[in-house]
PDB file of N, CA and C in Angstrom:
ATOM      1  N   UNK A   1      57.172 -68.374  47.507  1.00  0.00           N
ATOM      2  CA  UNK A   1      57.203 -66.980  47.901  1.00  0.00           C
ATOM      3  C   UNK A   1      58.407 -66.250  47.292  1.00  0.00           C
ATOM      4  N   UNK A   2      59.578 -67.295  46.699  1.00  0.00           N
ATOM      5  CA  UNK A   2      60.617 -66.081  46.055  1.00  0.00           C
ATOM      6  C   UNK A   2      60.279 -65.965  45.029  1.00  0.00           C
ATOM      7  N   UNK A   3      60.039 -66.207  44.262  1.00  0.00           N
ATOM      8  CA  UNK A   3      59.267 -65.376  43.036  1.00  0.00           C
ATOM      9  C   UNK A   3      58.447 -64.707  43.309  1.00  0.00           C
ATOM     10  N   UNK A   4      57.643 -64.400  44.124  1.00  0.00           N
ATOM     11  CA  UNK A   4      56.816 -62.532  44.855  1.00  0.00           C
ATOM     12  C   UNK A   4      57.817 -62.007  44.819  1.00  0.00           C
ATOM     13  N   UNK A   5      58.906 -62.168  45.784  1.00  0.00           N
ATOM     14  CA  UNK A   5      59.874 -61.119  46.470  1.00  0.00           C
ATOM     15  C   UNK A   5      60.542 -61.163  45.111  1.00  0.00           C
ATOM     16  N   UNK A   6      60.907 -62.120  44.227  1.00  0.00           N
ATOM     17  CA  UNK A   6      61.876 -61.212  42.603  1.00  0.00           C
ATOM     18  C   UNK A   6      60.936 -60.353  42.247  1.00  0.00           C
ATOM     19  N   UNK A   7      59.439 -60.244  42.181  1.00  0.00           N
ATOM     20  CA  UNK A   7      58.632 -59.874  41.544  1.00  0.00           C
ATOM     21  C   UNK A   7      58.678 -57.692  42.199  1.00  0.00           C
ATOM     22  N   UNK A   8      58.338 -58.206  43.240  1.00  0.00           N
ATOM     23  CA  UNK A   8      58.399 -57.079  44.228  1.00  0.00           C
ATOM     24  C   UNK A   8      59.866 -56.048  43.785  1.00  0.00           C
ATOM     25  N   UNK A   9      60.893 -56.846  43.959  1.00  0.00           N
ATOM     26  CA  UNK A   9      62.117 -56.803  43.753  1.00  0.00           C
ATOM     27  C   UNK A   9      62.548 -55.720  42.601  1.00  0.00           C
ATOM     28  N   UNK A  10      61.653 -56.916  41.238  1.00  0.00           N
ATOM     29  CA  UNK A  10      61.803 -56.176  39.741  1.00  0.00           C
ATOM     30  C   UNK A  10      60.922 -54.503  39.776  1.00  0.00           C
ATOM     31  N   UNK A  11      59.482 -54.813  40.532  1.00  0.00           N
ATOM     32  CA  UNK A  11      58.735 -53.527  40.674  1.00  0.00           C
ATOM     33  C   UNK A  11      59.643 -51.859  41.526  1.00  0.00           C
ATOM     34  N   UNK A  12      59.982 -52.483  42.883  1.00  0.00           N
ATOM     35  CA  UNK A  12      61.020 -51.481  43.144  1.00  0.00           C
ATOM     36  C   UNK A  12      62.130 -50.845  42.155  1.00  0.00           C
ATOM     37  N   UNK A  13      63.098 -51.575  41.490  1.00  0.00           N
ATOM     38  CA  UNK A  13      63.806 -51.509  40.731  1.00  0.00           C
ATOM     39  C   UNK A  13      63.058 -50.843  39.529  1.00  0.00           C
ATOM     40  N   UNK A  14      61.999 -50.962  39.252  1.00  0.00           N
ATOM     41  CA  UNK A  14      61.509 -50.216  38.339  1.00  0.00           C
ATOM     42  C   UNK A  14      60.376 -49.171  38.543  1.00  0.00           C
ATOM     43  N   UNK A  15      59.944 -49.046  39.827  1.00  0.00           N
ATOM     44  CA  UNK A  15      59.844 -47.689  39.922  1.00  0.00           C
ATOM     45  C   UNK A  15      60.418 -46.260  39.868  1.00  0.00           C
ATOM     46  N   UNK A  16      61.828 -47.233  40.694  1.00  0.00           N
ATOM     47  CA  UNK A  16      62.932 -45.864  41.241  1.00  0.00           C
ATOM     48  C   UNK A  16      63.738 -45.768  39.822  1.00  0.00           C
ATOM     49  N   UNK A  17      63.226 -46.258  39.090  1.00  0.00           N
ATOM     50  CA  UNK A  17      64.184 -46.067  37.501  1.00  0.00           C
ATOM     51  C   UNK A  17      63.623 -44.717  36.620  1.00  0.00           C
ATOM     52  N   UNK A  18      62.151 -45.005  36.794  1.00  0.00           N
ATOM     53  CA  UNK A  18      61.290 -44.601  35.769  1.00  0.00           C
ATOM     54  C   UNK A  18      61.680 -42.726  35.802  1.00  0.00           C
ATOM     55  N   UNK A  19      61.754 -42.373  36.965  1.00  0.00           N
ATOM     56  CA  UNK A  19      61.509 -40.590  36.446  1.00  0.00           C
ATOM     57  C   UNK A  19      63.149 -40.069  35.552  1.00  0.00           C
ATOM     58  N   UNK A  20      64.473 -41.015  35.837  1.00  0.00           N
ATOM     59  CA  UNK A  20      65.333 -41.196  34.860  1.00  0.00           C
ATOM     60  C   UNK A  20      65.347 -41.454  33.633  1.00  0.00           C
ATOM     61  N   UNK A  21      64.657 -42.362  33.491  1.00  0.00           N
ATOM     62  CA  UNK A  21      63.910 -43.099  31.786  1.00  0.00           C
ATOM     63  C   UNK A  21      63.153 -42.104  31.512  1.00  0.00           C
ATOM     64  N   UNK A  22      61.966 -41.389  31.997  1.00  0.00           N
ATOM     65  CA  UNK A  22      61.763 -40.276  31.739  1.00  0.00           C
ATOM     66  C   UNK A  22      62.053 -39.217  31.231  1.00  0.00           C
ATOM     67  N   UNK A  23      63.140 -38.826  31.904  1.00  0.00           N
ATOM     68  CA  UNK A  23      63.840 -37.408  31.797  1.00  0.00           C
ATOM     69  C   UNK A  23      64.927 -37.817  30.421  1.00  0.00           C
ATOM     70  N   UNK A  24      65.424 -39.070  30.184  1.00  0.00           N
ATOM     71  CA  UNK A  24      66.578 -39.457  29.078  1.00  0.00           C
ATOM     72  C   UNK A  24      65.560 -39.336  27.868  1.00  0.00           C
ATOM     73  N   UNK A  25      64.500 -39.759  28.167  1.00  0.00           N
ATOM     74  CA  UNK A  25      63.506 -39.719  26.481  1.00  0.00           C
ATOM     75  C   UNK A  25      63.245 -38.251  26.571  1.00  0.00           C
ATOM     76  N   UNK A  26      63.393 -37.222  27.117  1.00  0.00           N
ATOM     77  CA  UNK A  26      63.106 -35.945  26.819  1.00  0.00           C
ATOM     78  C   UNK A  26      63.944 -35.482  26.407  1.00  0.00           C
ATOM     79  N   UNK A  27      65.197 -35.756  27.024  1.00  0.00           N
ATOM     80  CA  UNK A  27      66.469 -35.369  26.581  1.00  0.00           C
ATOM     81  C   UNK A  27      66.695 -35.315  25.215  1.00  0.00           C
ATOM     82  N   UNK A  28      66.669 -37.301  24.976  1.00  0.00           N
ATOM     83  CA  UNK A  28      66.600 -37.384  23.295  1.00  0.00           C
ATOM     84  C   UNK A  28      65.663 -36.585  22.539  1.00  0.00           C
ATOM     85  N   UNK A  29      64.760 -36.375  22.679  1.00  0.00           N
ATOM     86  CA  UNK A  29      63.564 -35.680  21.750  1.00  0.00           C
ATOM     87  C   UNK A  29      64.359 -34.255  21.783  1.00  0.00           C
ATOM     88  N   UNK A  30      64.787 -33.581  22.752  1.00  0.00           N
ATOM     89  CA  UNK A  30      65.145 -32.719  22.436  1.00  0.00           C
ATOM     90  C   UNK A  30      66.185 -32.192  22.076  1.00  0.00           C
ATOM     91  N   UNK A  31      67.151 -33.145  21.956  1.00  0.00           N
ATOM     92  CA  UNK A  31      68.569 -33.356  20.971  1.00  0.00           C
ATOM     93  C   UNK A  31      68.285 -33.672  19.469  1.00  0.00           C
ATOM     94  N   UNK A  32      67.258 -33.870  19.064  1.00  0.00           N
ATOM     95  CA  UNK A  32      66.498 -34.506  17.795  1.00  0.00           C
ATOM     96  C   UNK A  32      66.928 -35.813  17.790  1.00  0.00           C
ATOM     97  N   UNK A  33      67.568 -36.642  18.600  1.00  0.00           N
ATOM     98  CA  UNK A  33      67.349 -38.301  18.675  1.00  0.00           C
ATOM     99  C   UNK A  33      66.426 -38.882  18.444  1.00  0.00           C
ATOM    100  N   UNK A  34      65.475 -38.768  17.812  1.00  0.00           N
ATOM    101  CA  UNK A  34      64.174 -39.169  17.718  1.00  0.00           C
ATOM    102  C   UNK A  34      64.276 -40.820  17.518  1.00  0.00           C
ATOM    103  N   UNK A  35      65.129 -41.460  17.175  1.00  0.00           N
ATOM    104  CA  UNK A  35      64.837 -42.686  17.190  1.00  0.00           C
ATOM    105  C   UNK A  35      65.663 -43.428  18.462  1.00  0.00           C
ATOM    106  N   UNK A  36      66.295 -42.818  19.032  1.00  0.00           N
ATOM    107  CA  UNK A  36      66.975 -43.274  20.472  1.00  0.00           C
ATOM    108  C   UNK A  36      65.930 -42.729  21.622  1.00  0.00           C
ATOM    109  N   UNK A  37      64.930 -41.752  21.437  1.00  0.00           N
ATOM    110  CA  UNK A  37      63.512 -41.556  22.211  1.00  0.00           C
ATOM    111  C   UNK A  37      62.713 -42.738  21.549  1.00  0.00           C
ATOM    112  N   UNK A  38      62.382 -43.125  20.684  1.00  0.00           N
ATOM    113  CA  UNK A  38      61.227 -43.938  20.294  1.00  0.00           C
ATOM    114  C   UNK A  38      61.769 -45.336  20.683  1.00  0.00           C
ATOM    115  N   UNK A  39      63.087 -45.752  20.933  1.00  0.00           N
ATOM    116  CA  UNK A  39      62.963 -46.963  21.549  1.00  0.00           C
ATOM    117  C   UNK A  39      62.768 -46.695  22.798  1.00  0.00           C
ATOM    118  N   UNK A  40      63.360 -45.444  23.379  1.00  0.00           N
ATOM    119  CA  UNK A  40      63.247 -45.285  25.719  1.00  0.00           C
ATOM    120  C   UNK A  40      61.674 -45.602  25.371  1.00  0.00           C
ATOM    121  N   UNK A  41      60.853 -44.948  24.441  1.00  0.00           N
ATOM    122  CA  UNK A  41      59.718 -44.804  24.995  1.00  0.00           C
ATOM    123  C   UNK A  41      58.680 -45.976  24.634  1.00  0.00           C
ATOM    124  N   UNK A  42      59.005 -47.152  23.350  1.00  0.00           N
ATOM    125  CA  UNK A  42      58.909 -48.370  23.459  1.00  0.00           C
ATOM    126  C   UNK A  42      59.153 -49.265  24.815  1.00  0.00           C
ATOM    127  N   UNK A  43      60.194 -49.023  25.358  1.00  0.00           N
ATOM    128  CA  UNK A  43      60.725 -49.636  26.485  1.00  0.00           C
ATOM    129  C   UNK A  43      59.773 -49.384  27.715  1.00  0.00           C
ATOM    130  N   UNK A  44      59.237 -48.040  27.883  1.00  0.00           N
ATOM    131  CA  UNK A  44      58.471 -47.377  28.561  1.00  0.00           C
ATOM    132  C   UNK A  44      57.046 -47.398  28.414  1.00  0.00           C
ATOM    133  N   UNK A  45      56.437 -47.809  27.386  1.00  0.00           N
ATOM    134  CA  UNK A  45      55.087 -48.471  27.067  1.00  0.00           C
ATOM    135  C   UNK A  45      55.387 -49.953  27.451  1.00  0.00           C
ATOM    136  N   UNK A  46      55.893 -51.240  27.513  1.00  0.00           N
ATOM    137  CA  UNK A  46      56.071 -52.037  27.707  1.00  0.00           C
ATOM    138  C   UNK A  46      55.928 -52.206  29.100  1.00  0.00           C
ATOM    139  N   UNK A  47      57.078 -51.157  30.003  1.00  0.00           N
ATOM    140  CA  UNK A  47      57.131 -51.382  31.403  1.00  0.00           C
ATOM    141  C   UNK A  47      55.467 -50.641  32.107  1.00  0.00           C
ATOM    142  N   UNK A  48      54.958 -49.917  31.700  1.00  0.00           N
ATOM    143  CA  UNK A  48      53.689 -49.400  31.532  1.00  0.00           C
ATOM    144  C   UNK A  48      52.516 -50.442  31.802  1.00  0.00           C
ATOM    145  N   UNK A  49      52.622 -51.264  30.998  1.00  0.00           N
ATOM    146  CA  UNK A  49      51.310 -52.577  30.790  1.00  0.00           C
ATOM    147  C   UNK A  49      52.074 -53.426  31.598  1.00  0.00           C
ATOM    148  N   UNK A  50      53.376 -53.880  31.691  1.00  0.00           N
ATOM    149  CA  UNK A  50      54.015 -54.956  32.800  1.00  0.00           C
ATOM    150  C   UNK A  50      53.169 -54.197  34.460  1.00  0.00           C
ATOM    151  N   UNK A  51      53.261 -53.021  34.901  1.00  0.00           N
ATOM    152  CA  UNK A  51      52.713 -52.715  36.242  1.00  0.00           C
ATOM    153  C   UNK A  51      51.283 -52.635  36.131  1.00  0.00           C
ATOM    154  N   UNK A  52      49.946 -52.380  34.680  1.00  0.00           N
ATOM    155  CA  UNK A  52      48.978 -52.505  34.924  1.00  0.00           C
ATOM    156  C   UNK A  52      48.756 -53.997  35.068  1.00  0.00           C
ATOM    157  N   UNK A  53      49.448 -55.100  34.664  1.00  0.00           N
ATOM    158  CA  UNK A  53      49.797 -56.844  34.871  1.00  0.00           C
ATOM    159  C   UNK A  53      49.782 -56.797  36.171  1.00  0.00           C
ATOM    160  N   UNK A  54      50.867 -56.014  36.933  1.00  0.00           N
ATOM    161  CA  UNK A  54      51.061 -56.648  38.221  1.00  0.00           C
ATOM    162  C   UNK A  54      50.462 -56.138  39.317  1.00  0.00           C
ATOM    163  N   UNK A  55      49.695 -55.169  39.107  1.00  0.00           N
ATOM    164  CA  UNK A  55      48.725 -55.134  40.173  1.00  0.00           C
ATOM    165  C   UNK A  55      47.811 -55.653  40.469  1.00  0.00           C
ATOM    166  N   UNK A  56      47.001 -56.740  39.758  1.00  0.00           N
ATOM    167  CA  UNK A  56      45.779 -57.451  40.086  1.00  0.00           C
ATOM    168  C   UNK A  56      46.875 -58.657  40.800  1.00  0.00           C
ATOM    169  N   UNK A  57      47.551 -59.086  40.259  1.00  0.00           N
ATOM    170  CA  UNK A  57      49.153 -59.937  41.192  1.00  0.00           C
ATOM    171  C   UNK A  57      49.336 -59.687  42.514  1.00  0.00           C
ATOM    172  N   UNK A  58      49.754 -58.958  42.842  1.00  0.00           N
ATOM    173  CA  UNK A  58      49.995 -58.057  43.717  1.00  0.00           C
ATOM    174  C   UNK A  58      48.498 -58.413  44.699  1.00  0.00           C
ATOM    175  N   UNK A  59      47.879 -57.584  44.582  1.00  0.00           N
ATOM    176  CA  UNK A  59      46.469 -57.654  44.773  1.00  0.00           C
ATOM    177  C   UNK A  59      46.371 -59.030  45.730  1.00  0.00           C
ATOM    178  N   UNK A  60      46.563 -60.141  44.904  1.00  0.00           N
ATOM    179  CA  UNK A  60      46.121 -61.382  44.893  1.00  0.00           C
ATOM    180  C   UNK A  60      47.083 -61.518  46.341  1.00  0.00           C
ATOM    181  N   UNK A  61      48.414 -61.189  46.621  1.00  0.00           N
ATOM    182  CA  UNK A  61      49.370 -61.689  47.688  1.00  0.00           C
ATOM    183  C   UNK A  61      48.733 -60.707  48.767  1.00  0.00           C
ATOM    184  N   UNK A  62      47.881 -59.585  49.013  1.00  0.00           N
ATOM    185  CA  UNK A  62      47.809 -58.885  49.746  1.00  0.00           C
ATOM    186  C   UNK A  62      48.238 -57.714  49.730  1.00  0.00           C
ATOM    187  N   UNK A  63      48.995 -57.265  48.707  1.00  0.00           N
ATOM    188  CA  UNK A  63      49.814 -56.146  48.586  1.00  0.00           C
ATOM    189  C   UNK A  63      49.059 -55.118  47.506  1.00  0.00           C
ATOM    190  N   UNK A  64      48.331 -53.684  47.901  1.00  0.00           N
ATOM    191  CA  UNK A  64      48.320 -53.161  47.885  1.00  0.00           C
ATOM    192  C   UNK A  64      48.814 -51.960  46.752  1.00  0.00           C
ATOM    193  N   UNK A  65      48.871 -51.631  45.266  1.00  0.00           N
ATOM    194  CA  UNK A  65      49.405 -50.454  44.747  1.00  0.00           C
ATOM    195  C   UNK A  65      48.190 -49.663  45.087  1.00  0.00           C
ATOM    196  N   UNK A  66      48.698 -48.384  45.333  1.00  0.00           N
ATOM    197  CA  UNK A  66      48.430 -46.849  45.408  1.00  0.00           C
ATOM    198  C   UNK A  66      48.300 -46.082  44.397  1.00  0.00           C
ATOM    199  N   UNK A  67      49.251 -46.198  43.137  1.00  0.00           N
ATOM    200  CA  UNK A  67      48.501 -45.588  41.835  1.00  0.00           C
ATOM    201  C   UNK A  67      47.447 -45.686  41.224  1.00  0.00           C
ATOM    202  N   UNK A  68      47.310 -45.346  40.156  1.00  0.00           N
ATOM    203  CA  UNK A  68      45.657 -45.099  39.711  1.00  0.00           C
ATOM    204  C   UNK A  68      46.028 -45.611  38.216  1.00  0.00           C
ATOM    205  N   UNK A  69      45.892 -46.710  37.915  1.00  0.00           N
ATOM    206  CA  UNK A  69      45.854 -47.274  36.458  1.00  0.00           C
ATOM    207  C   UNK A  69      45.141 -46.497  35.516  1.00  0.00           C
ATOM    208  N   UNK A  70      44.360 -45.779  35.872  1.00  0.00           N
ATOM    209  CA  UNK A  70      43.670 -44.963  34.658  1.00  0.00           C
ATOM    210  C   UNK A  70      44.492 -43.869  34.274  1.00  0.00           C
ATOM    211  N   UNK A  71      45.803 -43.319  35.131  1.00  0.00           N
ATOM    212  CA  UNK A  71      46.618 -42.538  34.855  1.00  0.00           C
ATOM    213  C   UNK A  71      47.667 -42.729  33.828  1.00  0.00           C
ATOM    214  N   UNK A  72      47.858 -44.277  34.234  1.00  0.00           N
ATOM    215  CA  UNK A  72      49.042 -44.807  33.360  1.00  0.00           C
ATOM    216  C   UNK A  72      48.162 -44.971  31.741  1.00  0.00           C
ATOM    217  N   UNK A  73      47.005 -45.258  31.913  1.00  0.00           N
ATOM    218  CA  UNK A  73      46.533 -45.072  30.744  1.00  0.00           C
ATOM    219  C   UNK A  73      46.254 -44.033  29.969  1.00  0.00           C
ATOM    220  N   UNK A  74      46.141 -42.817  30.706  1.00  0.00           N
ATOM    221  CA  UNK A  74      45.826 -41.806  30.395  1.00  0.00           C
ATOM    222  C   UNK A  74      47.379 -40.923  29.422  1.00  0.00           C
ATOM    223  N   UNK A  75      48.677 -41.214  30.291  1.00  0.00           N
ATOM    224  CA  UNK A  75      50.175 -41.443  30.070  1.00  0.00           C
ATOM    225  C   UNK A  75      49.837 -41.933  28.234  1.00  0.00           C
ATOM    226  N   UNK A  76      49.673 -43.339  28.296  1.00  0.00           N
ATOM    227  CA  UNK A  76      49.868 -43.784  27.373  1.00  0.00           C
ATOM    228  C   UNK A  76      49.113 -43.279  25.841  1.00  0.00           C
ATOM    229  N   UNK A  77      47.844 -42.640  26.484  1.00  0.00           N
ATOM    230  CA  UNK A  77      47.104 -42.254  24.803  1.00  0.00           C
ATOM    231  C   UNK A  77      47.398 -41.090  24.537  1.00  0.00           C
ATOM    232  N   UNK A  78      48.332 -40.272  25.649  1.00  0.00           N
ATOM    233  CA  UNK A  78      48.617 -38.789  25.442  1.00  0.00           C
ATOM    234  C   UNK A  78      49.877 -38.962  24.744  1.00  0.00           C
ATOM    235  N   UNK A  79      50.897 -40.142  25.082  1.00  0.00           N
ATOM    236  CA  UNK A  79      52.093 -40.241  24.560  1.00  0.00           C
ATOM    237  C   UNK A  79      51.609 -40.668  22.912  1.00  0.00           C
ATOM    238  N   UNK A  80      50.689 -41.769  22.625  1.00  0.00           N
ATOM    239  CA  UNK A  80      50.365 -42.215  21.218  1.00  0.00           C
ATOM    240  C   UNK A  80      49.736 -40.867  20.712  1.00  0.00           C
ATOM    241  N   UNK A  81      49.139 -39.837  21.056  1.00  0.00           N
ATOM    242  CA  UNK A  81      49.123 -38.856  20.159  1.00  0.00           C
ATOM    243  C   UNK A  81      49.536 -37.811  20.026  1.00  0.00           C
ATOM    244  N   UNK A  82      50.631 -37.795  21.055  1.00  0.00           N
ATOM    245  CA  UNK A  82      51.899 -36.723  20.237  1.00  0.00           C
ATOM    246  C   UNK A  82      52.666 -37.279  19.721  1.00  0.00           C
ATOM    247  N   UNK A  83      52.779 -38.809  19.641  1.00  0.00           N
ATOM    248  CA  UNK A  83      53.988 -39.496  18.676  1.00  0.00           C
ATOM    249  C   UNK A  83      53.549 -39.776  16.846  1.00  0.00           C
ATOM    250  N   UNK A  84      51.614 -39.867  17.066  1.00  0.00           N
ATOM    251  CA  UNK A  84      51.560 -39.907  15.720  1.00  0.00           C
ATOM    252  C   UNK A  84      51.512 -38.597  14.789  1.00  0.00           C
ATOM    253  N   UNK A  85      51.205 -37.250  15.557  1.00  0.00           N
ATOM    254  CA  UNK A  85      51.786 -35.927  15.295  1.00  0.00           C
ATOM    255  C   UNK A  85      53.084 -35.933  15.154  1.00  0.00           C
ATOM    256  N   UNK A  86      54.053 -36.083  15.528  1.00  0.00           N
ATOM    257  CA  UNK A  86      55.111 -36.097  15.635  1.00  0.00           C
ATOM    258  C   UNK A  86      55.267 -34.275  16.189  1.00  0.00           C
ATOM    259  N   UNK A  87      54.698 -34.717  17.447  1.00  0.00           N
ATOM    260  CA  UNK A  87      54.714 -33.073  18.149  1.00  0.00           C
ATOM    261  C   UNK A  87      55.512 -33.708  19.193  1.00  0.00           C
ATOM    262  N   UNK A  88      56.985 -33.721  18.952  1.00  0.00           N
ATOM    263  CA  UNK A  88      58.386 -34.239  19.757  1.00  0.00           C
ATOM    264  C   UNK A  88      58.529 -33.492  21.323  1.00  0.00           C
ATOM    265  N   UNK A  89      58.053 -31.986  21.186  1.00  0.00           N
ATOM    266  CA  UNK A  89      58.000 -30.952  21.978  1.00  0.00           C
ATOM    267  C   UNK A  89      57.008 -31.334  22.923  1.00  0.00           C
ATOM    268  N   UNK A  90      56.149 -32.254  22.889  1.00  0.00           N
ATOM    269  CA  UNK A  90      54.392 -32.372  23.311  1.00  0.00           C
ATOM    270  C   UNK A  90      54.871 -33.735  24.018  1.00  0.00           C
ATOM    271  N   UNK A  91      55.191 -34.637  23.618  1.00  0.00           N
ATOM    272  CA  UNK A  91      56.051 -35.651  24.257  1.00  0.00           C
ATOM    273  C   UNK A  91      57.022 -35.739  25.215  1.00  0.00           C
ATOM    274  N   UNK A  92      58.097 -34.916  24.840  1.00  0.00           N
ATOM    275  CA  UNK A  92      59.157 -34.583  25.540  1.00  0.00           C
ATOM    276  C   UNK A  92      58.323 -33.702  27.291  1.00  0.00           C
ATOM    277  N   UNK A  93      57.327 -32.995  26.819  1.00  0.00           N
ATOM    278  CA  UNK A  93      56.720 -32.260  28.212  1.00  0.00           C
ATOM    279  C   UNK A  93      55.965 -33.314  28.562  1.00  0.00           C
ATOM    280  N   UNK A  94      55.730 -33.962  28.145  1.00  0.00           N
ATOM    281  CA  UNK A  94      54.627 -34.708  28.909  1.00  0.00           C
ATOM    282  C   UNK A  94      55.502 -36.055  29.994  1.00  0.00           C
ATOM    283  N   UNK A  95      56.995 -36.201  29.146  1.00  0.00           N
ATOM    284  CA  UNK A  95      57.769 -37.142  30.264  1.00  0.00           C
ATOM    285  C   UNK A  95      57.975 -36.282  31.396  1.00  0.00           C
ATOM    286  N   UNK A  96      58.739 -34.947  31.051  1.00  0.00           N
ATOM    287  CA  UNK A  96      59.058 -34.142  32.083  1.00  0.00           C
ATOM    288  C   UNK A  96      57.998 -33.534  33.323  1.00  0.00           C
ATOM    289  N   UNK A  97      56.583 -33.143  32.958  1.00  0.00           N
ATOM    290  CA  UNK A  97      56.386 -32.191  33.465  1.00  0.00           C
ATOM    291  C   UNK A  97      55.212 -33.230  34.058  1.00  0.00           C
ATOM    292  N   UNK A  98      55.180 -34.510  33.514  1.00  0.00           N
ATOM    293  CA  UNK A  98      53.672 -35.233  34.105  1.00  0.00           C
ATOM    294  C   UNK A  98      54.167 -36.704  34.667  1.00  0.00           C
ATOM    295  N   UNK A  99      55.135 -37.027  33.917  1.00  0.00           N
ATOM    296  CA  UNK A  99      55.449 -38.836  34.049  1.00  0.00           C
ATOM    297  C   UNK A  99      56.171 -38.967  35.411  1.00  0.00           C
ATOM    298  N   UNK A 100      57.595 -37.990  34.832  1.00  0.00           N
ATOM    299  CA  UNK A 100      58.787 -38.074  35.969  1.00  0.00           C
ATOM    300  C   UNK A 100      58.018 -37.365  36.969  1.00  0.00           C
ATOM    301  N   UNK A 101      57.426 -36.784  37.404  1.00  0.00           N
ATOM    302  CA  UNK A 101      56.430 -36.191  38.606  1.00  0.00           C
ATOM    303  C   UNK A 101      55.896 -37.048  39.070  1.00  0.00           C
ATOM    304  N   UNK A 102      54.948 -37.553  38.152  1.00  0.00           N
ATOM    305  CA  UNK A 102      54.278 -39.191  39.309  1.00  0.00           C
ATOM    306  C   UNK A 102      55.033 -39.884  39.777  1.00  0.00           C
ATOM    307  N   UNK A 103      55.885 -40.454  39.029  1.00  0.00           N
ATOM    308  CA  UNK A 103      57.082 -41.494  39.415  1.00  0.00           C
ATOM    309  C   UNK A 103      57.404 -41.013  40.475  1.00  0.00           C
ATOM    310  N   UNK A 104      57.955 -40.094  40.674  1.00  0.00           N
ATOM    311  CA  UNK A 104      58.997 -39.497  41.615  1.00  0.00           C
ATOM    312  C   UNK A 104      58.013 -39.983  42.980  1.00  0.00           C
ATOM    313  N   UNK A 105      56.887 -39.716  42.772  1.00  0.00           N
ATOM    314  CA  UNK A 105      55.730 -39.982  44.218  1.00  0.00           C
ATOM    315  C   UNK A 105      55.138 -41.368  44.928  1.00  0.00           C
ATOM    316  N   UNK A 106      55.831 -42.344  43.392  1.00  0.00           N
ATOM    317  CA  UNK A 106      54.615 -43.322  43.820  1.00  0.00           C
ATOM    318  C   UNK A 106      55.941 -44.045  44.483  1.00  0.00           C
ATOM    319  N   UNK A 107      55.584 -44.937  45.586  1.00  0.00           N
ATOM    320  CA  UNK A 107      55.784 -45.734  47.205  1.00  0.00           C
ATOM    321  C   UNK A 107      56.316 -46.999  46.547  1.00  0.00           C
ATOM    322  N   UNK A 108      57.649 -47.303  46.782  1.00  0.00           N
ATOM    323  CA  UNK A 108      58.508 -48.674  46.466  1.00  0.00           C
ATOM    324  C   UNK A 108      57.499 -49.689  47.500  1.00  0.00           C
ATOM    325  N   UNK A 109      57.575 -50.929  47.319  1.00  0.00           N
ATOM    326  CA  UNK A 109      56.852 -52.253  48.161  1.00  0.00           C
ATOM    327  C   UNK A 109      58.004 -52.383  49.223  1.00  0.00           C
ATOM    328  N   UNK A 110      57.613 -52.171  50.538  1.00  0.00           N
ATOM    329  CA  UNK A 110      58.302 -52.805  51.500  1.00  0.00           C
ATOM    330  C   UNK A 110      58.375 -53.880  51.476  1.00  0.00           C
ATOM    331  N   UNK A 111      59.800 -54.652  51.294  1.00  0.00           N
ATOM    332  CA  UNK A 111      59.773 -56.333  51.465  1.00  0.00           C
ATOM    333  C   UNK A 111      59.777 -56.705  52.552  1.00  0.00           C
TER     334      UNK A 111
END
């Protein structure tokens, strides 16, 4: 069972991160950092598919996510096609005005 609770652990910790990671890749994009945004947002596709992983997990112990995986997917093909535009402006709104908004809502796991 302690590896759930690290697991749980790592998910909290990375919920309450995300609308920060968010808001820093907008930042960069809009400083023209463009390659200090393209790693936050590498980092941020990664942690992306790690929570569509851990909800069938999750699932399995009894526990319950509340988001909607088709969102995070939805996140992800909107982010791959303002990045292969390189519409920086289209990206940068879409952390701010759609990502860091969900985040901000979705429910840490009571341990």
């Amino acid at each position: 069972m302690t590896d759930l609770q690290e697991v749980i652990a790592s998910y909290n910790e990375y919920i309450y991160n995300i609308p920060h990671g968010a808001q820093y890749i907008a930042e960069q994009l809009a400083d023209g950092k463009h390659d200090d945004a393209l790693l936050a947002v590498q980092d941020f596709s990664e942690g992306m598919i790690w929570l569509m992983e851990l909800k069938p997990l999750l699932k399995e112990h009894n526990i319950e996510l509340n988001f909607p995986i088709e969102q995070i997917q939805m996140f992800l093909t909107e982010i791959n096609e303002g990045l292969s535009k390189k519409d920086w402006v289209l990206v940068a709104d879409l952390f701010v005005y759609e990502i860091k908004p969900f985040f901000e809502e979705q429910v840490q796991i009571i341990q």
